[in-house]
Protein backbone atom coordinates (compact mmCIF):
# COMPACT_ATOMS: atom_id res chain seq x y z
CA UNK A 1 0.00 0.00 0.00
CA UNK A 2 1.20 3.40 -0.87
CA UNK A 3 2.36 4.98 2.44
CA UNK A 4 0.61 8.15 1.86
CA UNK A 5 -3.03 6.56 1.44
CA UNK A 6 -1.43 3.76 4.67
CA UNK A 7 -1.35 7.45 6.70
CA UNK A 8 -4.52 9.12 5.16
CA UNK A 9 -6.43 5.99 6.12
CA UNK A 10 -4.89 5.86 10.21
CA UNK A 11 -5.61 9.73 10.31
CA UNK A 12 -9.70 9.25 9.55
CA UNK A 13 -9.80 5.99 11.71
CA UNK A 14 -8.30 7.36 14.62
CA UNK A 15 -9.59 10.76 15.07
CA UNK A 16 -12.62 9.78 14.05
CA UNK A 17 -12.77 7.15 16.59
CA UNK A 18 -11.48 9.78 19.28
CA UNK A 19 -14.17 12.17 18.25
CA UNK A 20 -16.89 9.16 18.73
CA UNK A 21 -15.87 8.01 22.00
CA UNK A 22 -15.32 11.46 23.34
CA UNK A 23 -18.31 13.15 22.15
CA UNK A 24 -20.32 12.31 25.74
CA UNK A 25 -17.66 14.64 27.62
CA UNK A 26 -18.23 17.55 25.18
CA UNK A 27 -21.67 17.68 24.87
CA UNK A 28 -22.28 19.91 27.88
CA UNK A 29 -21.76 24.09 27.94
CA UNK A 30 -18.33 25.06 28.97
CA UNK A 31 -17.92 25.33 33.02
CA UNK A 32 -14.78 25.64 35.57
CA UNK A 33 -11.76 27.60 34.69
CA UNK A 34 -9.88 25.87 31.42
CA UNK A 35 -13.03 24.80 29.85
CA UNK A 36 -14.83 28.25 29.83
CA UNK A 37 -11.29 30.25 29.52
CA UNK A 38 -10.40 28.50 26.49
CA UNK A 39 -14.06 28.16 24.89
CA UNK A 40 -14.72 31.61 25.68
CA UNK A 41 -11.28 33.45 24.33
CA UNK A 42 -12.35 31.01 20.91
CA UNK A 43 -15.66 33.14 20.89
CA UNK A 44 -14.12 36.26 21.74
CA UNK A 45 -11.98 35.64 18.50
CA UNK A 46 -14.78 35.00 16.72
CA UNK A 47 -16.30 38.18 17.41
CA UNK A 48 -12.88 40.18 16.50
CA UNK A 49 -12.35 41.75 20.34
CA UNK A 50 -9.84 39.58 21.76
CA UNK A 51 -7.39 42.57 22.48
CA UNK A 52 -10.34 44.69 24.11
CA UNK A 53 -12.23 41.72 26.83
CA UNK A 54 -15.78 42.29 27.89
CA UNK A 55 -16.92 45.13 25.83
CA UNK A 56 -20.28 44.02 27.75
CA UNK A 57 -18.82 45.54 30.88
CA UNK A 58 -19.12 49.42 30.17
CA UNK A 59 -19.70 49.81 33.73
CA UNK A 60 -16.52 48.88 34.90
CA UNK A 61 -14.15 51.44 34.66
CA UNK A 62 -17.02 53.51 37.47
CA UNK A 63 -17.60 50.01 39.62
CA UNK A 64 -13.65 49.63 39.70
CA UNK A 65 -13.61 53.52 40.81
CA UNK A 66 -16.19 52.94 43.04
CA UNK A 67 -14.30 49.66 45.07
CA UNK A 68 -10.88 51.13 44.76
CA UNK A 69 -12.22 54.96 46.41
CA UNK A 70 -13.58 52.69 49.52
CA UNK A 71 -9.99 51.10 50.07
CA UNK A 72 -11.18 47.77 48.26
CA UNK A 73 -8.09 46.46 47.82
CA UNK A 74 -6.62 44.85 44.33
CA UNK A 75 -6.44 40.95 45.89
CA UNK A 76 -10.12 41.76 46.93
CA UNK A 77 -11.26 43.16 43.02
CA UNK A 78 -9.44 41.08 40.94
CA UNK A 79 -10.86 37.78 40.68
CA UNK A 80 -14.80 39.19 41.90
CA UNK A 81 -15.88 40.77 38.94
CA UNK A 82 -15.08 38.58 36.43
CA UNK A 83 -15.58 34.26 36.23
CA UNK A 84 -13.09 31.56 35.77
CA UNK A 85 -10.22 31.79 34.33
CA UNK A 86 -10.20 36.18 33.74
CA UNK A 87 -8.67 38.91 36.11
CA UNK A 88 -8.70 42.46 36.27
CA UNK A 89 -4.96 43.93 35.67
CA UNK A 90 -4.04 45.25 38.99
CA UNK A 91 -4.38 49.31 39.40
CA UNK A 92 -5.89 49.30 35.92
CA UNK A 93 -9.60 48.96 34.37
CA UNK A 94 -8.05 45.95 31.90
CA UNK A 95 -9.78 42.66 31.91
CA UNK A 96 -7.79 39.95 30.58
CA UNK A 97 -7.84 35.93 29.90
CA UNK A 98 -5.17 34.33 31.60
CA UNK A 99 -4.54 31.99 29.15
CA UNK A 100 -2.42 31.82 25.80
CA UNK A 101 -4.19 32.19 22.63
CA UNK A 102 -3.23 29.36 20.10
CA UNK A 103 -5.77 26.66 21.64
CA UNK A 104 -8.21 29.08 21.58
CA UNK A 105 -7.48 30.09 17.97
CA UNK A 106 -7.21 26.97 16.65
CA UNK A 107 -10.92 26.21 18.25
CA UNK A 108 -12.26 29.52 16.54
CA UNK A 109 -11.57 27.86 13.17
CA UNK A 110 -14.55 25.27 13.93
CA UNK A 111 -17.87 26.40 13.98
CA UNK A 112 -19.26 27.42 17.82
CA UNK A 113 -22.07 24.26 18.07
CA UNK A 114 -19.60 21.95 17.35
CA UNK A 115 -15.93 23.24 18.29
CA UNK A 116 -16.34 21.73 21.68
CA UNK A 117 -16.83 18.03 20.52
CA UNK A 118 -14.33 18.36 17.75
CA UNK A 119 -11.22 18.80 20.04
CA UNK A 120 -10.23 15.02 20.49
CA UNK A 121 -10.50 14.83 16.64
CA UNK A 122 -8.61 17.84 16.00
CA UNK A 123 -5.88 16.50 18.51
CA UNK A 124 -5.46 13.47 17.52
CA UNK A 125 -5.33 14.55 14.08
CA UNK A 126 -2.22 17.34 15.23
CA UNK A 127 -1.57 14.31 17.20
CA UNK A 128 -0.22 11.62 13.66
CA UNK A 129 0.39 14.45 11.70
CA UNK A 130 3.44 15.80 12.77
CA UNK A 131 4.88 12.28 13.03
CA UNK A 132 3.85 11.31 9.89
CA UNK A 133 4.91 14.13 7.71
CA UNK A 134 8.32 13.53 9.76
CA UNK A 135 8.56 10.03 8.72
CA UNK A 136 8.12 10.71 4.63
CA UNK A 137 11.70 12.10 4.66
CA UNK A 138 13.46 8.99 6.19
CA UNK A 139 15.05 6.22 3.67
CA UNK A 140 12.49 3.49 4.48
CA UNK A 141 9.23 3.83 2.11
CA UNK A 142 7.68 1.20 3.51
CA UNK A 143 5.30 0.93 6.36
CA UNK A 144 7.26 -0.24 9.46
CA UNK A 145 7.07 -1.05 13.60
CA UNK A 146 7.66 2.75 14.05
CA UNK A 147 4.63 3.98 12.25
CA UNK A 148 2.96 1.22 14.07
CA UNK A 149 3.91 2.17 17.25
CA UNK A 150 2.73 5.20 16.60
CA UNK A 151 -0.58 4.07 16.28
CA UNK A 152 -0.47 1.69 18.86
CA UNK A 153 0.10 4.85 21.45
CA UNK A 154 -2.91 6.18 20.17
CA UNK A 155 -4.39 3.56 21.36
CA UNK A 156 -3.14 3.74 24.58
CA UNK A 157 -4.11 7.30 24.45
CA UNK A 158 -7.87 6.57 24.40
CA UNK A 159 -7.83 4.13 27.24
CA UNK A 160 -5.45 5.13 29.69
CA UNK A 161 -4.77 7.52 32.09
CA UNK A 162 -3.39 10.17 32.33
CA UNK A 163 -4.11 10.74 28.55
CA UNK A 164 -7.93 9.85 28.50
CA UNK A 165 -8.09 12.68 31.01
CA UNK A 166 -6.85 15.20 28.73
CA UNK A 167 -9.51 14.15 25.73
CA UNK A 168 -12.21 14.33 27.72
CA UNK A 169 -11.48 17.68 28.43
CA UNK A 170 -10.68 20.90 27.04
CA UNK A 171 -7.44 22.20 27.55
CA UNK A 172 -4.24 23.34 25.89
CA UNK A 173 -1.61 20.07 26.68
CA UNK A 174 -3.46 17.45 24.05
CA UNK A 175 -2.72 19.51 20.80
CA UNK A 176 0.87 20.11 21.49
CA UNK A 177 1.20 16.36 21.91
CA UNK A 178 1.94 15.56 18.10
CA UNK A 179 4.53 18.55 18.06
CA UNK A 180 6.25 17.22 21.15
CA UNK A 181 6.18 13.73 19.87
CA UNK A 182 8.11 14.98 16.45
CA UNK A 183 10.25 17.11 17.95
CA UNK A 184 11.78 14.21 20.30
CA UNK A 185 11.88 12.29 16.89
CA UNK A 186 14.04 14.55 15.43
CA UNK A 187 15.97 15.14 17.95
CA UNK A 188 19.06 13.44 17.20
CA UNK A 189 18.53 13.74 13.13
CA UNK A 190 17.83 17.10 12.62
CA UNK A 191 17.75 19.05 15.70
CA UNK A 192 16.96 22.55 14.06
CA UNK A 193 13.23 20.82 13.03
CA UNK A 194 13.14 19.69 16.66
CA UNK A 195 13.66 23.10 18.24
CA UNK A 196 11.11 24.79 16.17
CA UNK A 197 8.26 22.58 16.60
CA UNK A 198 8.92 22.86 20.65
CA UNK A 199 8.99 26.57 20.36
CA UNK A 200 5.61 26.15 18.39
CA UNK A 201 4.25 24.97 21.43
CA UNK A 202 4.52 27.65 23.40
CA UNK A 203 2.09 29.42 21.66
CA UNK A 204 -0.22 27.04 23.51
CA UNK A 205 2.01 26.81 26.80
CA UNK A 206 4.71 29.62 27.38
CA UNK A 207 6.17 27.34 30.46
CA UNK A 208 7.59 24.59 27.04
CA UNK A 209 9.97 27.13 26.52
CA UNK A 210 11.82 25.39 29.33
CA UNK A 211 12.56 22.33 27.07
CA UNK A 212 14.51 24.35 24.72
CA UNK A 213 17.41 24.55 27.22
CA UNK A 214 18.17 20.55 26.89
CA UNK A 215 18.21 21.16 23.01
CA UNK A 216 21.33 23.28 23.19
CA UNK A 217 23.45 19.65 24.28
CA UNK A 218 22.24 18.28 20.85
CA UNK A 219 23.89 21.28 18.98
CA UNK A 220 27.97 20.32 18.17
CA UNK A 221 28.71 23.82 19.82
CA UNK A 222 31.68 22.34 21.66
CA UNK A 223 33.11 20.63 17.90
CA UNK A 224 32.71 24.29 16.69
CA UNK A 225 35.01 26.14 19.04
CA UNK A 226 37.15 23.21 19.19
CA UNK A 227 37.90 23.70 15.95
CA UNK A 228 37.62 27.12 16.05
CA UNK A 229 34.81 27.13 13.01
CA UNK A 230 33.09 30.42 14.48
CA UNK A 231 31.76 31.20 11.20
CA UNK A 232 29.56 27.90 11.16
CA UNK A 233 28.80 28.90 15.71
CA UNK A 234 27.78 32.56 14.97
CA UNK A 235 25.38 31.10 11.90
CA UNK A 236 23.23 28.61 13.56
CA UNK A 237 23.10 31.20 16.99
CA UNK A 238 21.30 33.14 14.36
CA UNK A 239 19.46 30.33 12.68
CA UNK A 240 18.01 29.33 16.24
CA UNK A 241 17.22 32.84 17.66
CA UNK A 242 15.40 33.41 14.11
CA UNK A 243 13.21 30.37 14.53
CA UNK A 244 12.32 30.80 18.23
CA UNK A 245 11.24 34.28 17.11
CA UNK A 246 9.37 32.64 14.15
CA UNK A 247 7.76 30.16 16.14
CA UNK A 248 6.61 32.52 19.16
CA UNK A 249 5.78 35.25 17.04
CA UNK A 250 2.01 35.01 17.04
CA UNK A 251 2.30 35.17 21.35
CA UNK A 252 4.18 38.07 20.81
CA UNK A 253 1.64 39.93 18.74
CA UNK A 254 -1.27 38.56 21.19
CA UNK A 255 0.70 39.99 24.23
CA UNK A 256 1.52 43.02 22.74
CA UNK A 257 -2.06 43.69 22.18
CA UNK A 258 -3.29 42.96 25.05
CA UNK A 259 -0.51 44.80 27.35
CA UNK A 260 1.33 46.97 25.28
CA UNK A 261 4.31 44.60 25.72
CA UNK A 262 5.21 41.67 23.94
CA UNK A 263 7.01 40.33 26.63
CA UNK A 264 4.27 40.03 29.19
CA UNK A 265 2.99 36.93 31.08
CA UNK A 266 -1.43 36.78 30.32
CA UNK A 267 -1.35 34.67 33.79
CA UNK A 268 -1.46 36.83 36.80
CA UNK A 269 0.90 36.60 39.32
CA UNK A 270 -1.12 34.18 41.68
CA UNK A 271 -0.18 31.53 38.86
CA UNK A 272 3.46 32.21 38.13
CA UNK A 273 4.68 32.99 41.66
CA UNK A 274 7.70 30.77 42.97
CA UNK A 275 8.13 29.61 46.33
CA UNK A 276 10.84 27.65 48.67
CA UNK A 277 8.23 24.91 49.46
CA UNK A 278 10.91 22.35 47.90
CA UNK A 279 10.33 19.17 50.01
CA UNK A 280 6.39 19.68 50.00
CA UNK A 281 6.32 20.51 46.01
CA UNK A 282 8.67 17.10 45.49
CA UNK A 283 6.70 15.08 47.23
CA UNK A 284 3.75 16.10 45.14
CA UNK A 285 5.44 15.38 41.58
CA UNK A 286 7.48 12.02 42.34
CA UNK A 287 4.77 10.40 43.55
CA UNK A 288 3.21 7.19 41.94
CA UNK A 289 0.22 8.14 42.23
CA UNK A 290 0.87 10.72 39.75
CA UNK A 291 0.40 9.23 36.12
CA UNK A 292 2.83 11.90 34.37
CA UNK A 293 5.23 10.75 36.76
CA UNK A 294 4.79 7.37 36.11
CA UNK A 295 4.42 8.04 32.59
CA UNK A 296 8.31 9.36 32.72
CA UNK A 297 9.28 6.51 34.34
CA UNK A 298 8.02 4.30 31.84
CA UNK A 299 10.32 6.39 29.04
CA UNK A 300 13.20 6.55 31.08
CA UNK A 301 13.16 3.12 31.64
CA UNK A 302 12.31 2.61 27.46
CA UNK A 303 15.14 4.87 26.60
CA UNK A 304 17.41 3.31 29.31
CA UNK A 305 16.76 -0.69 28.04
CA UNK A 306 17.51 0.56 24.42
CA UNK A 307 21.11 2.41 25.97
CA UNK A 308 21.40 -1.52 27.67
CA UNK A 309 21.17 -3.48 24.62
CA UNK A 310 23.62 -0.93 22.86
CA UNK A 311 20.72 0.33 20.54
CA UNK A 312 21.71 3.78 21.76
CA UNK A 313 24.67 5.64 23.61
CA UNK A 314 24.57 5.90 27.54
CA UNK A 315 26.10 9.55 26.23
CA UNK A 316 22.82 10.07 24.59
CA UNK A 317 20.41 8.67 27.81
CA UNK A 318 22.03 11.10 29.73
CA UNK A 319 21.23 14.17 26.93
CA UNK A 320 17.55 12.97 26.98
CA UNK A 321 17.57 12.97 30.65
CA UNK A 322 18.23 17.01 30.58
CA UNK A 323 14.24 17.01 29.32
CA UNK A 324 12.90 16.28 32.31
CA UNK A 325 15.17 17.38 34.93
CA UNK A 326 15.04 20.95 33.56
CA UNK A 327 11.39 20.18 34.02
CA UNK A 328 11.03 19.07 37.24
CA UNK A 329 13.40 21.36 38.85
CA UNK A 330 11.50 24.06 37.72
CA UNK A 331 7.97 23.13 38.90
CA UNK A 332 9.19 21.92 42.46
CA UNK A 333 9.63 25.78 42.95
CA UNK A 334 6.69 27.13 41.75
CA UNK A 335 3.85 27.58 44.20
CA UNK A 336 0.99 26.16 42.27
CA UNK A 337 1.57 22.29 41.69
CA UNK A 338 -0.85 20.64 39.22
CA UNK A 339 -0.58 16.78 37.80
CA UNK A 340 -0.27 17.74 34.11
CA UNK A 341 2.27 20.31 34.61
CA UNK A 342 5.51 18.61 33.87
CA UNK A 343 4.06 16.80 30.94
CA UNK A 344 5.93 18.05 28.20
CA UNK A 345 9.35 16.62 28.87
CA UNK A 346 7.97 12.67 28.75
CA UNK A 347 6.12 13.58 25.51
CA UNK A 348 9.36 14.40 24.23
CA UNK A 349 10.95 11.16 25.96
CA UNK A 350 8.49 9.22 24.15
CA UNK A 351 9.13 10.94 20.28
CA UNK A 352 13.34 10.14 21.62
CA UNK A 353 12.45 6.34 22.06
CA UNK A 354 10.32 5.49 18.92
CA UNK A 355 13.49 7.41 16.75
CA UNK A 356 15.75 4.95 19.02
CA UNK A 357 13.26 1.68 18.38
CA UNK A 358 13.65 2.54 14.45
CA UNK A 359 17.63 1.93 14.77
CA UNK A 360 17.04 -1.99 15.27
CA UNK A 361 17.24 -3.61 11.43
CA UNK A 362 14.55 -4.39 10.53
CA UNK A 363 13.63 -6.80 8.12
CA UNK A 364 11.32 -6.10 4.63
CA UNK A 365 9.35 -8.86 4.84
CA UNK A 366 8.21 -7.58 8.26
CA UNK A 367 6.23 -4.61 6.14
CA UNK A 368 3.28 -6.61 5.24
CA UNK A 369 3.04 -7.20 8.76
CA UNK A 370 3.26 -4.38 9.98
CA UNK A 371 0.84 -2.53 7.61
CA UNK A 372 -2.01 -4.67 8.74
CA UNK A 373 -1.39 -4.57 12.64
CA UNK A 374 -1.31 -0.86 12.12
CA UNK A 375 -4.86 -1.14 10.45
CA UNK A 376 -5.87 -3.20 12.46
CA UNK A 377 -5.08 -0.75 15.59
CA UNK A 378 -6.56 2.35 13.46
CA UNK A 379 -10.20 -0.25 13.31
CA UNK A 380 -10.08 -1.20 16.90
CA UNK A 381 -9.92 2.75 17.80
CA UNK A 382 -12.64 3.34 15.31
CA UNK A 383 -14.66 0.55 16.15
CA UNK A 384 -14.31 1.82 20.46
CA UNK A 385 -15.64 4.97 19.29
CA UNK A 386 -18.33 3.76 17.30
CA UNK A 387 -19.42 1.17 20.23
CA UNK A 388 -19.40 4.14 22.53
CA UNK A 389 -21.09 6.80 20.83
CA UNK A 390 -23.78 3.99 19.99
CA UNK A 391 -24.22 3.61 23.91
CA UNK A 392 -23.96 7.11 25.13
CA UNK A 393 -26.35 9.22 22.35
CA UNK A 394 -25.77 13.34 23.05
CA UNK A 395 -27.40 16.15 22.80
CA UNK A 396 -26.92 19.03 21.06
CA UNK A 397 -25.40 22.42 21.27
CA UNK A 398 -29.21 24.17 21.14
CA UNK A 399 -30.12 21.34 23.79
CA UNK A 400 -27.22 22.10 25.74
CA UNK A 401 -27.63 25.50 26.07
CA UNK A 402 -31.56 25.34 27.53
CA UNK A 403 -29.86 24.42 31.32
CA UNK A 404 -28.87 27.85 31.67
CA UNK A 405 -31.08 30.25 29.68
CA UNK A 406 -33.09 30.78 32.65
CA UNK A 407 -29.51 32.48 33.75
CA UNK A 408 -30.24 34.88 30.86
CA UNK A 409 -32.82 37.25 32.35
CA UNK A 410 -29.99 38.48 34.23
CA UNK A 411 -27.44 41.10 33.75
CA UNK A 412 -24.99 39.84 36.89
CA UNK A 413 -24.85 36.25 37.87
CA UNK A 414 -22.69 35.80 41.27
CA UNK A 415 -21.78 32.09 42.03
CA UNK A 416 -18.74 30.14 41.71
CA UNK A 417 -18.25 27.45 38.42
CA UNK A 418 -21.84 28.63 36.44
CA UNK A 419 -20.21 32.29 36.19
CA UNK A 420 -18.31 31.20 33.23
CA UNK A 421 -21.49 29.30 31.65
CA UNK A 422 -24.36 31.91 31.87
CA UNK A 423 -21.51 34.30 29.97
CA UNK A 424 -21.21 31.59 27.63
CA UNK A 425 -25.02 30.86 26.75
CA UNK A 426 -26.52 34.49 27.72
CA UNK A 427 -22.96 36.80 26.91
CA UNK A 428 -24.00 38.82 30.51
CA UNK A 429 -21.44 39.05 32.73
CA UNK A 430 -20.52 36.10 35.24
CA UNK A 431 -18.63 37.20 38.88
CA UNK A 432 -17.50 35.08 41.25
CA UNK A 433 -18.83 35.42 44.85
CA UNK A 434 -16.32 33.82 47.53
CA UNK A 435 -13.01 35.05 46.26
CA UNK A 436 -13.15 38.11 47.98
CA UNK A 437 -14.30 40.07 51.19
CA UNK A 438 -18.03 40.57 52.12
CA UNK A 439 -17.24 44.29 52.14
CA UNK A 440 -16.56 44.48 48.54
CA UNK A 441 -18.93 42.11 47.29
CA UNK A 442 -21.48 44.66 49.38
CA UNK A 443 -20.12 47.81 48.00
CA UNK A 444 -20.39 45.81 44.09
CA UNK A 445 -23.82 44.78 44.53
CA UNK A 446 -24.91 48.02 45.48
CA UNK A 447 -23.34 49.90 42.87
CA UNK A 448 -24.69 47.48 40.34
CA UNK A 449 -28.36 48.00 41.90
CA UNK A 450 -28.00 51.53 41.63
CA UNK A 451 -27.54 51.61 38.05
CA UNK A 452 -30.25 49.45 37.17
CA UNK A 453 -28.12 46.00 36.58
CA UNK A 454 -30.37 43.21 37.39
CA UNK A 455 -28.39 40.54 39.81
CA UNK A 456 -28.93 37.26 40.66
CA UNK A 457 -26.74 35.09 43.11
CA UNK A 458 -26.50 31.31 42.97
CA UNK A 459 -27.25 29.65 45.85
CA UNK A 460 -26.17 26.36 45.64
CA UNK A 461 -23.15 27.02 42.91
CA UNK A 462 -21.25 29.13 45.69
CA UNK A 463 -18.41 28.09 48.66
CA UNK A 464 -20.63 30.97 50.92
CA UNK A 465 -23.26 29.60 52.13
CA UNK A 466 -26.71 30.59 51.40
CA UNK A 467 -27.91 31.85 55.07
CA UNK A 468 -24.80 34.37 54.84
CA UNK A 469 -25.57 35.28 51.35
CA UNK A 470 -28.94 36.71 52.70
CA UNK A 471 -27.68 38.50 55.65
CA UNK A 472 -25.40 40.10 53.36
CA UNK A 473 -27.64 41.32 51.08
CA UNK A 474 -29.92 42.49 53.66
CA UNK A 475 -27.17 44.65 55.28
CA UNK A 476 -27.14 46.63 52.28
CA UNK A 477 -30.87 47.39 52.56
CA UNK A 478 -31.38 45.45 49.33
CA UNK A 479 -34.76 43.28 49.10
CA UNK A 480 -35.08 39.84 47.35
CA UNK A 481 -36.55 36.41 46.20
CA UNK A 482 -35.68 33.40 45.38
CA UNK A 483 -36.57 31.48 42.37
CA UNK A 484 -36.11 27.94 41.48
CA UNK A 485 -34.67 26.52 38.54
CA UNK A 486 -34.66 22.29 37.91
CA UNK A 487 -30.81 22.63 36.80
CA UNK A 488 -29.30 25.49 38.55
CA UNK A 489 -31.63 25.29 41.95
CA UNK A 490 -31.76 28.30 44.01
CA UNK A 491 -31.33 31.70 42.40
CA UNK A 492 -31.19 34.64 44.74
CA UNK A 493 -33.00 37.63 43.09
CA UNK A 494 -32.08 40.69 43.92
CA UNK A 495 -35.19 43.24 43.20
């Protein structure tokens, strides 16, 4: 079979599969903070005002007047008036999405009803691409165990943690998996290729510049001084700095538009502060109950077997171990530990193995075989997804929406994960009730009242509870009822 049609025919199969067996966790409206900041920056794109957030807010440069003139401090303002996953730039009247455009854009290119339940496709797709493409330029034509074991981790992918986890979710780690992947194929062979597609993914995650430091011990900068060749140094300094500008261009722009200053984080301090909690934070990440952990265990030990049977160079181990110690050692001192966080450097582990598996000779008549395990693999996925889609039917966008368009008769919504949804379905504005004191939400609520903005508060989607909610609002000599909704329960009215 023509290896071109062979890698056409794996690309429907399995994202089509992923897209089936997904579907059930993307049927719903976007809630909590990655889901809604990511869906909602895509729609904000769509409607050409990325660089200016929440026109719908024309209030707020007054309200922010209003809290900061009563000695509201910033902490207290800048996570209130806005939902998940947005902040208010402190001492300014900016409201800004904490997260990095390229997921977002690359949703935007997908209609709105259906970009949500398209992402496992689209990733999956990103996912064999980059591989794929990589694998045209080698010597062998034919189908072989690496293209097969590329399939085969697809697989893997759509039953096992901590992969599954990421596809049935939205988020910005599954479509830099494919460029990852490549780029630890290439490592070795052309490392130029491999540092470009890394610095592509920082369009998605700025943090992946990190993994660009362990390139530099691929680059024969040692052989060039040695022999003094400072012609052939100074050239591919400028080749690299010209391609990490190339590849983190579009960030740049984004940033600059948003700030003023291309070199600006979007996350706000809370998420990039570092701390001295060393012992707590390593504890945390080299744990086996952490699957990324125990996913770079599993490529260690790959990439270590391979240095054992003298498929690769212990010199060459140690090089790929640079990936995830640069990794680790950074997120052990950062003050917000997540899971996912260090994920980057085993993708890349992974992409170094399968270039190390293709070293052992392989054998032509082993093609056939390999072409129809592959297909067979590609089937099974398809076949999951079909078998799973068949048992869990879903609704649709229009459906989905109906939970929270009783949310839309309000201009404010106050409550905790639903802010992000009622902005999503309705476009009012969503604020979030418990990160802040009662004193400013008090002084809010009344401004909001007095010009005319009709509130509600959620009752049971909110860490206060409901008794305090009411004393709170009653302080303010503000009057109220409560309605009932089958989805979203209580709903505190304020009249």
């Amino acid at each position: 079979m023509n290896k071109y049609i062979f890698y056409l025919i794996l690309l429907i199969l399995c994202s089509t599969g992923f897209y089936l067996k997904f579907q059930k966790n993307h049927q719903d409206i976007p809630m909590r903070c990655d889901e809604f900041g990511y869906m909602n920056l895509a729609k904000v794109f769509d409607e050409n005002i990325a660089y200016v957030e929440h026109t719908k807010r024309p209030y707020m440069p007054k309200l922010l007047d209003t809290l900061r003139k009563s000695s509201i401090t910033e902490e207290e303002i800048d996570w209130m008036v806005v939902p998940h996953a947005y902040y208010v730039v402190p001492n300014t009247n900016k409201i800004v999405n904490q997260y990095p455009p390229a997921t977002s854009w690359l949703l935007s290119l997908f209609p709105l009803e259906h970009r949500r339940m398209l992402f496992p496709l689209i990733a999956v797709f990103i996912f064999l691409l980059f591989p794929f493409l990589s694998q045209l330029n080698i010597k062998q034509k034919k189908v072989n165990w690496t293209d097969c074991a590329l399939v085969l981790f697809v697989f893997i992918m759509s039953v096992s943690v901590p992969f599954i986890t990421e596809f049935a979710r939205i988020n910005s780690l599954a479509f830099t998996f494919g460029l990852l992947l490549t780029a630890g194929m290439l490592v070795e062979r052309n490392t130029i290729l491999a540092f470009f597609l890394i610095a592509l993914t920082i369009n998605f995650r700025p943090v992946n510049m990190l993994m660009l430091i362990p390139i530099i011990t691929f680059i024969p900068i040692s052989t060039w001084l040695r022999e003094k060749n400072y012609t052939a140094f100074i050239t591919a300094i400028l080749k690299y700095v010209g391609l990490l500008i190339l590849a983190v261009l579009p960030y740049f722009v984004y940033v600059y538009l948003l700030f003023g200053n291309p070199f600006m984080s979007t996350y706000s301090s809370y998420d990039t502060t570092a701390n001295n909690n060393l012992f707590e934070n390593m504890l945390f990440y080299f744990n086996i109950n952490r699957h990324w952990f125990i996913f770079h265990l599993v490529v260690v030990g790959v990439l270590l077997t391979l240095s054992l049977l003298k498929i690769t160079s212990y010199t060459f181990f140690f090089q790929a171990l640079f990936f995830p110690i640069f990794n680790y050692v950074f997120f052990i001192y950062h003050d917000i530990h997540l899971d996912y966080y260090p994920y980057a450097s085993s993708i890349i582990l992974l992409g170094i193995c399968i270039a190390q598996i293709q070293k052992i000779p392989y054998k032509i008549n082993h093609t056939k075989i390999a072409l129809v395990f592959s297909l067979l693999i590609g089937i099974t996925i398809f076949c999951d997804g079909l078998y799973t889609s068949y048992n869990n039917p879903v609704r649709s966008f229009e459906d989905a929406k109906k939970d929270y368009s009783c949310l839309c008769n309000y201009d404010i919504v106050w409550g905790e994960l639903l802010t992000g949804s009622c902005e999503y379905v309705c476009g009012n504005n969503g604020y979030k009730y418990s990160p802040t004191s009662p004193r400013a939400r008090k002084i809010a609520m009344k401004f909001l009242h007095d010009h005319h903005y009709k509130q509600a508060i959620l009752l049971n989607d909110n860490l206060v509870d409901k008794q305090t909610v009411i004393e709170e609002v009653l302080s303010i000599n503000l009057k109220y009822h409560i309605v009932f909704d089958n989805i979203v329960k209580e709903i505190l009215v304020l009249e």
